[in-house]
C-alpha atoms as a PDB file:
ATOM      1  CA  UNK A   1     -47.135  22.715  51.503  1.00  0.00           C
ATOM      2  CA  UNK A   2     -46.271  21.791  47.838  1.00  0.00           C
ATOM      3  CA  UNK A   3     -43.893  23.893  45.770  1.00  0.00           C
ATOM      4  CA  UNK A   4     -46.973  24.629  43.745  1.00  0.00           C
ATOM      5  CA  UNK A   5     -49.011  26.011  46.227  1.00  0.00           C
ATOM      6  CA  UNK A   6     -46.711  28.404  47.401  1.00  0.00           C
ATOM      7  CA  UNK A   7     -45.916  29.888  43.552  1.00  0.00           C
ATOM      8  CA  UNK A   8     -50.078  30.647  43.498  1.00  0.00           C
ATOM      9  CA  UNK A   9     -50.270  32.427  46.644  1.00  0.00           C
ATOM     10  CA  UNK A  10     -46.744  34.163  46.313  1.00  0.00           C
ATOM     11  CA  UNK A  11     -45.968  34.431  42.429  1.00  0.00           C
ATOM     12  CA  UNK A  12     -43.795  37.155  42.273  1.00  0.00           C
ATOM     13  CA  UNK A  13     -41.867  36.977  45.174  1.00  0.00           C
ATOM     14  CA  UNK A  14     -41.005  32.873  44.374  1.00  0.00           C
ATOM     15  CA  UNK A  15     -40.276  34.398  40.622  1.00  0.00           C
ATOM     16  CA  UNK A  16     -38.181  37.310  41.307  1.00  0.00           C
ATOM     17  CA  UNK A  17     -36.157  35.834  44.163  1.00  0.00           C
ATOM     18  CA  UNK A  18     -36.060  31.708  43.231  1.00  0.00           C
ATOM     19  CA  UNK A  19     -33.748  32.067  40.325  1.00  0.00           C
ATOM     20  CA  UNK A  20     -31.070  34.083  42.894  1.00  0.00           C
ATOM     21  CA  UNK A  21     -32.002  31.670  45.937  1.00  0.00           C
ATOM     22  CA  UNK A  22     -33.417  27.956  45.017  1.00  0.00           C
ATOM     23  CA  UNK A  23     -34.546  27.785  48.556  1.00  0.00           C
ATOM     24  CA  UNK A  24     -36.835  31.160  48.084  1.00  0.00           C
ATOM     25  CA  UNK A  25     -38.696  28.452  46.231  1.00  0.00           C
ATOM     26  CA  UNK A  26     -40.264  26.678  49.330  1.00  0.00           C
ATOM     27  CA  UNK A  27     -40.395  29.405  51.588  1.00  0.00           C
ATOM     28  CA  UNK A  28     -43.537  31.475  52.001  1.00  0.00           C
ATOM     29  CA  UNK A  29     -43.474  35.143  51.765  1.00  0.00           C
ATOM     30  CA  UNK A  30     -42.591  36.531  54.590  1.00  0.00           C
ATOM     31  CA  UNK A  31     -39.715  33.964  54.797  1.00  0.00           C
ATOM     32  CA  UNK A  32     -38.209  35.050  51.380  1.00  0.00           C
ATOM     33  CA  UNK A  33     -38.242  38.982  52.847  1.00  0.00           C
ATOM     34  CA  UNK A  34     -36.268  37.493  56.329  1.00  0.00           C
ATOM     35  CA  UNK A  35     -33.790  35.598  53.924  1.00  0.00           C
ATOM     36  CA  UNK A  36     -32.785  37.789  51.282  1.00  0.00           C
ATOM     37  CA  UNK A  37     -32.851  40.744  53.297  1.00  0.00           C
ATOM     38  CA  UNK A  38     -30.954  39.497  56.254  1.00  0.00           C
ATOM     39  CA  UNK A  39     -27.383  40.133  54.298  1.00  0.00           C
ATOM     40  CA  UNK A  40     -25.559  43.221  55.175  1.00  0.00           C
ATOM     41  CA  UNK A  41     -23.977  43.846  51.017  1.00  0.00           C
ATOM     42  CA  UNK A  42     -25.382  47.172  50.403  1.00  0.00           C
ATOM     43  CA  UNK A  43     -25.047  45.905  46.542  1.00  0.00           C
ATOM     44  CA  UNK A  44     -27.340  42.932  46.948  1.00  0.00           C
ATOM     45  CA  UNK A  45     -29.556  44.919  48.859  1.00  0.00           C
ATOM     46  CA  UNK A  46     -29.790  47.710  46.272  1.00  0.00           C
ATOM     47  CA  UNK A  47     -30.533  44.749  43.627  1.00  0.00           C
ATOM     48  CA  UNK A  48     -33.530  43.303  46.157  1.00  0.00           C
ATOM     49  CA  UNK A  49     -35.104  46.566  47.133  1.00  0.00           C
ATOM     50  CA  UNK A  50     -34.575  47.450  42.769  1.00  0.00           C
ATOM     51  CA  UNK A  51     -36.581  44.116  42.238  1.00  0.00           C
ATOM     52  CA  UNK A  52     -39.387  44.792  44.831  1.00  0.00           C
ATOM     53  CA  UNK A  53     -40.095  48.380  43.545  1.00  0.00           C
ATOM     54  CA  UNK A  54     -40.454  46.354  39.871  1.00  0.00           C
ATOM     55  CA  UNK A  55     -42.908  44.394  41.700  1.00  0.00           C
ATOM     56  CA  UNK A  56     -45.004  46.791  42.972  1.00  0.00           C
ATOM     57  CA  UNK A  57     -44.326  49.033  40.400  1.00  0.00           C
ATOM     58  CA  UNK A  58     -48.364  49.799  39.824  1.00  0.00           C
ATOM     59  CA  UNK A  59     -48.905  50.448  43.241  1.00  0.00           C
ATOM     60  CA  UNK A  60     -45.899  52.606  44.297  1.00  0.00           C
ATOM     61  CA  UNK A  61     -47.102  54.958  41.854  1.00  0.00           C
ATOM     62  CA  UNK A  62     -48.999  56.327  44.725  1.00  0.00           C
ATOM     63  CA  UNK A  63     -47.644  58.813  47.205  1.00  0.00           C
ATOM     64  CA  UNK A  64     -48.561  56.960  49.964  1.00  0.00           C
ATOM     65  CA  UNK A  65     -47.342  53.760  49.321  1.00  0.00           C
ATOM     66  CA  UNK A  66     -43.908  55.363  47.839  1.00  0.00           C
ATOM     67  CA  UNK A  67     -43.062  57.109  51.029  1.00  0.00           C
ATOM     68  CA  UNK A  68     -43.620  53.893  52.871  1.00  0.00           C
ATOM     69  CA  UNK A  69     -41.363  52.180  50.359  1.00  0.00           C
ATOM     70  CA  UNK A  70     -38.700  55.040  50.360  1.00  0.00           C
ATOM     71  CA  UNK A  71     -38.950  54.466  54.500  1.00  0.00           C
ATOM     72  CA  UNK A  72     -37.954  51.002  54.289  1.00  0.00           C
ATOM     73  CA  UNK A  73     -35.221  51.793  51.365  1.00  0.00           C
ATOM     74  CA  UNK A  74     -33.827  54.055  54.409  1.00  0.00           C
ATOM     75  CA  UNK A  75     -33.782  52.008  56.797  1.00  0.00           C
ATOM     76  CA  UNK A  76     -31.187  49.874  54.966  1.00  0.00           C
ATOM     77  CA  UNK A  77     -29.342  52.967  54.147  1.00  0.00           C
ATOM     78  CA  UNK A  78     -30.527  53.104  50.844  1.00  0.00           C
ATOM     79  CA  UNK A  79     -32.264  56.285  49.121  1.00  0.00           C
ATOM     80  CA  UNK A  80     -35.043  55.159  46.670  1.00  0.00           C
ATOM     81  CA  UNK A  81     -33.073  57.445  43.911  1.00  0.00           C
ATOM     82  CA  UNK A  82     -30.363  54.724  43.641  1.00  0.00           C
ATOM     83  CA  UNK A  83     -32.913  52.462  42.974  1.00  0.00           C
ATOM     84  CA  UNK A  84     -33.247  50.787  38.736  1.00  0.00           C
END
């Protein structure tokens, strides 16, 4: 699949996470989430899970979707207070 391809159907995922990783650049979705979430620094992962919420910052607006979001900060051990 070509590099541009992938920046249309994933834009802010390839954005957000390219610049940190080159390879987030080819990867689709769901491989980005395996690869930047699979370290174990509670710093980097505080600075991933920051840069998703800016993401979906329209949508976590609602309840719903925040307490799923806050439910995946905790499963990393992360409150979504520490969050920027």
């Amino acid at each position: 699949m070509c590099g541009l391809t992938i920046l249309r159907n994933y834009p802010n995922w390839v954005r957000t996470f390219g610049p940190i990783d080159p390879e987030c650049k080819k990867l689709k979705k769901k491989d980005i989430i395996t690869r930047i979430f699979s370290t174990s620094n509670r710093a980097d992962l505080v600075n991933y899970l920051s840069a998703v919420k800016a993401m979906y910052a329209v949508p976590i607006k609602r309840p719903d979707v925040r307490e799923k979001f806050a439910r995946v900060c905790e499963a990393f051990g992360i409150d979504i207070g520490e969050l920027v």
